[in-house]
Protein backbone atom coordinates (compact mmCIF):
# COMPACT_ATOMS: atom_id res chain seq x y z
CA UNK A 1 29.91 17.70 -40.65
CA UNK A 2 33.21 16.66 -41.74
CA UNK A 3 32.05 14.68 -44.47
CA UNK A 4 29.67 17.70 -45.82
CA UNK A 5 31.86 20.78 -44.79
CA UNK A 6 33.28 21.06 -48.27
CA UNK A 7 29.36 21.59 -49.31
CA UNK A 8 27.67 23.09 -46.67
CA UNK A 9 30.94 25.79 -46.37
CA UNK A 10 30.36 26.48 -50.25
CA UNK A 11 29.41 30.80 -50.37
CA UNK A 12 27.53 30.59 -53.03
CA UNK A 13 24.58 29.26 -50.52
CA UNK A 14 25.03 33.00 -48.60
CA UNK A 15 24.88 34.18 -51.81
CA UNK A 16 22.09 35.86 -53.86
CA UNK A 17 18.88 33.66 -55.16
CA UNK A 18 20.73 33.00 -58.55
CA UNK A 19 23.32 31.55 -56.56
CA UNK A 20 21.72 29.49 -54.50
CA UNK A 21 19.46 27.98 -56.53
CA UNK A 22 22.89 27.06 -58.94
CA UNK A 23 24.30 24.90 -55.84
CA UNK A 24 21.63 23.95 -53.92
CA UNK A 25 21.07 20.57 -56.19
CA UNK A 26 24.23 19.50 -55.83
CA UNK A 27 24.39 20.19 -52.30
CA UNK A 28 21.07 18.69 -51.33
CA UNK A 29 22.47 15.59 -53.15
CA UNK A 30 25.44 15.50 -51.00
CA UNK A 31 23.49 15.73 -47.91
CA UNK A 32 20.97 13.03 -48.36
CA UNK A 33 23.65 10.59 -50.22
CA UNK A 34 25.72 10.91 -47.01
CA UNK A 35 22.46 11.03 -44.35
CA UNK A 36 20.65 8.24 -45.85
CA UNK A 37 21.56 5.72 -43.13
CA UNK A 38 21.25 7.83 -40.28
CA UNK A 39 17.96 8.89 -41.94
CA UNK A 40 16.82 5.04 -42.90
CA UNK A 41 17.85 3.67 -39.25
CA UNK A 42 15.66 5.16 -36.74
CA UNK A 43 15.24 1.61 -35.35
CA UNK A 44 18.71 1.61 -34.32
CA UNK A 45 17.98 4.83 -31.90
CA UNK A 46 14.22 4.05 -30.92
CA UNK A 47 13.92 0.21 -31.56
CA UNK A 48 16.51 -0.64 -28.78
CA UNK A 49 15.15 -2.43 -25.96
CA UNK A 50 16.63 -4.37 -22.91
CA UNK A 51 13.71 -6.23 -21.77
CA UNK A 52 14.58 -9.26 -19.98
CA UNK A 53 18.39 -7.83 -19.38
CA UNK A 54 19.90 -8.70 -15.75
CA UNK A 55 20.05 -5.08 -15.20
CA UNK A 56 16.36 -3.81 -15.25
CA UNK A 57 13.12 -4.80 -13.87
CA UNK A 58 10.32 -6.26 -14.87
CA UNK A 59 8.27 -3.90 -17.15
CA UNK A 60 11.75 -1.96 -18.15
CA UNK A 61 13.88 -2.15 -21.07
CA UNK A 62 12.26 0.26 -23.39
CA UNK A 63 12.77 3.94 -24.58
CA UNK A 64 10.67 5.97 -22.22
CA UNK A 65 7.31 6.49 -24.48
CA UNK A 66 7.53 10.21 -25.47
CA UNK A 67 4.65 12.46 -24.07
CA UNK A 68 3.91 15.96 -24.40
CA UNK A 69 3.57 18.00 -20.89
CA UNK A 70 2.72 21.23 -21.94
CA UNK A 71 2.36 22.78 -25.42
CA UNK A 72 5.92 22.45 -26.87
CA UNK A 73 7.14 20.69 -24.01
CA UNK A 74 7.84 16.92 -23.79
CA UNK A 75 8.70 15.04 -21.25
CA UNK A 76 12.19 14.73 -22.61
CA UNK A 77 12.60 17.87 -22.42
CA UNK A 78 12.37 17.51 -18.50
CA UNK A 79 15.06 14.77 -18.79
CA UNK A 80 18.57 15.00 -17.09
CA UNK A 81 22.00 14.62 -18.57
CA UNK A 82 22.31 11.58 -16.24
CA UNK A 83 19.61 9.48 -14.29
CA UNK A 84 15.87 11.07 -14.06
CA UNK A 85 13.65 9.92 -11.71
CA UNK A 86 10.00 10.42 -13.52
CA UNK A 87 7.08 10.44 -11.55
CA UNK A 88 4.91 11.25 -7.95
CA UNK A 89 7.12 12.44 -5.83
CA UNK A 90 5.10 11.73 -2.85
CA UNK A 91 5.50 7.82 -3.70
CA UNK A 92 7.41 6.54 -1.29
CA UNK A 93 9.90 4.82 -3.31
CA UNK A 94 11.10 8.27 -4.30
CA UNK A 95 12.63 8.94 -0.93
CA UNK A 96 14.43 5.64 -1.87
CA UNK A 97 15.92 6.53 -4.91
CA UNK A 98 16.90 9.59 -3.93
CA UNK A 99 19.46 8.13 -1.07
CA UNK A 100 20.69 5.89 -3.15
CA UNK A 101 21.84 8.28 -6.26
CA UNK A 102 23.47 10.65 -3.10
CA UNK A 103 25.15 7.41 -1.23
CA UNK A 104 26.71 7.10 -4.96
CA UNK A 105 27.42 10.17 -5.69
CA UNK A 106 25.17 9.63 -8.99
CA UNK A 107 23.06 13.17 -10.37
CA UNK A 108 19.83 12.54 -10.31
CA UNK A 109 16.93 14.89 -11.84
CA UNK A 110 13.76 14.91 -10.67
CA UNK A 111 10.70 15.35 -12.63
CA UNK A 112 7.57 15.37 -10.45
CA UNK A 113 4.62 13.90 -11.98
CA UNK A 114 1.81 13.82 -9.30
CA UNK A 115 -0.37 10.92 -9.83
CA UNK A 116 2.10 9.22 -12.17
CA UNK A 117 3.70 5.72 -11.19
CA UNK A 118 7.66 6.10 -10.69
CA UNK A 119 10.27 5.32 -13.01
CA UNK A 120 14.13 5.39 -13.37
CA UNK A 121 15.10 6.50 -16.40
CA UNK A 122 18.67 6.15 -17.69
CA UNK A 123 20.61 8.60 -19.16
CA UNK A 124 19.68 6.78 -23.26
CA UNK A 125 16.32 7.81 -22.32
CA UNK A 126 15.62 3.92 -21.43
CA UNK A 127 13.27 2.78 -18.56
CA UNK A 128 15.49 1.17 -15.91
CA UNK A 129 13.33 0.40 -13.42
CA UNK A 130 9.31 0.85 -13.22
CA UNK A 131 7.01 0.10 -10.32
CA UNK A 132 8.08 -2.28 -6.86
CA UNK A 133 10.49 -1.71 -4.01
CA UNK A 134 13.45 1.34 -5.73
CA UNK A 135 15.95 -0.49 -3.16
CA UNK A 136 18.59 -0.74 -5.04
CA UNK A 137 17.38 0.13 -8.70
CA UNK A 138 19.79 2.43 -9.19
CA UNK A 139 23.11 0.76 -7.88
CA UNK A 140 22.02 -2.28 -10.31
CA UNK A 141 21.74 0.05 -13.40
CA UNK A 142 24.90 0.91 -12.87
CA UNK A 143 25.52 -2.65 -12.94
CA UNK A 144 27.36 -2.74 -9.39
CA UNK A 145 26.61 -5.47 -6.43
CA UNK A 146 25.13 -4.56 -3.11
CA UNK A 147 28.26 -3.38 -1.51
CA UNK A 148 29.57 -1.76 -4.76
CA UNK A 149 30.30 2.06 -4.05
């Protein structure tokens, strides 16, 4: 916004159609000149993956895969500002995860998916653990040791 305040601030695009139509070239120039990376490097926001990192399981490392829930509602949407825990509730492993993110003091949101095979999703929307024994999933996502608090 800093870069395209001068533009996007100009009055004449509040103005009538004459108006706009005058600036809006020049402005829509501005805009994409100064977007064009962001706009050209989606692989640097969804082509990140950690797969085969210390820190995650096996079958982890990925952007969660986006889904739709409900008409206009994806499972992103569902997603916490911190660590989610996706997934049947009822799995055990839940109970597991739980403890550990209130032993750490770590905010955890829960979004029950009956049916669904668990999985720890980190704040960057990436898959931190998936699947096995939880026990201490979330402690090594935060990259701390056993005893860590």
């Amino acid at each position: 916004m800093a870069t395209l305040a001068p533009e996007l601030a100009d009055p004449a695009l509040m103005g009538d159609d004459a108006e706009f139509e005058k600036v809006r070239p020049a402005v829509a120039e501005a805009v994409l000149r100064t977007k064009d990376s962001e706009f050209h490097s989606l692989d640097l926001v969804l082509g990140y993956t950690y797969a085969g990192s210390a820190i995650v399981s096996s079958g982890a490392g990925e952007r969660l895969p986006h889904r739709w829930l409900a008409p206009g509602e994806s499972l992103y949407d569902r997603l916490g500002p911190a660590f989610s825990l996706v997934g049947d509730q009822r799995s055990p492993g839940a109970a597991v995860l739980v403890a550990e993110a209130e032993e750490l003091g770590v905010p955890l949101r829960i979004v029950d998916l009956p049916g669904e095979p668990l999985t720890l999703v980190r704040p960057d929307q990436h898959v931190a653990w998936r699947g096995g024994d939880p026990s201490g999933a979330l402690r090594t996502a935060l990259g701390r040791r056993p005893r860590d608090r």
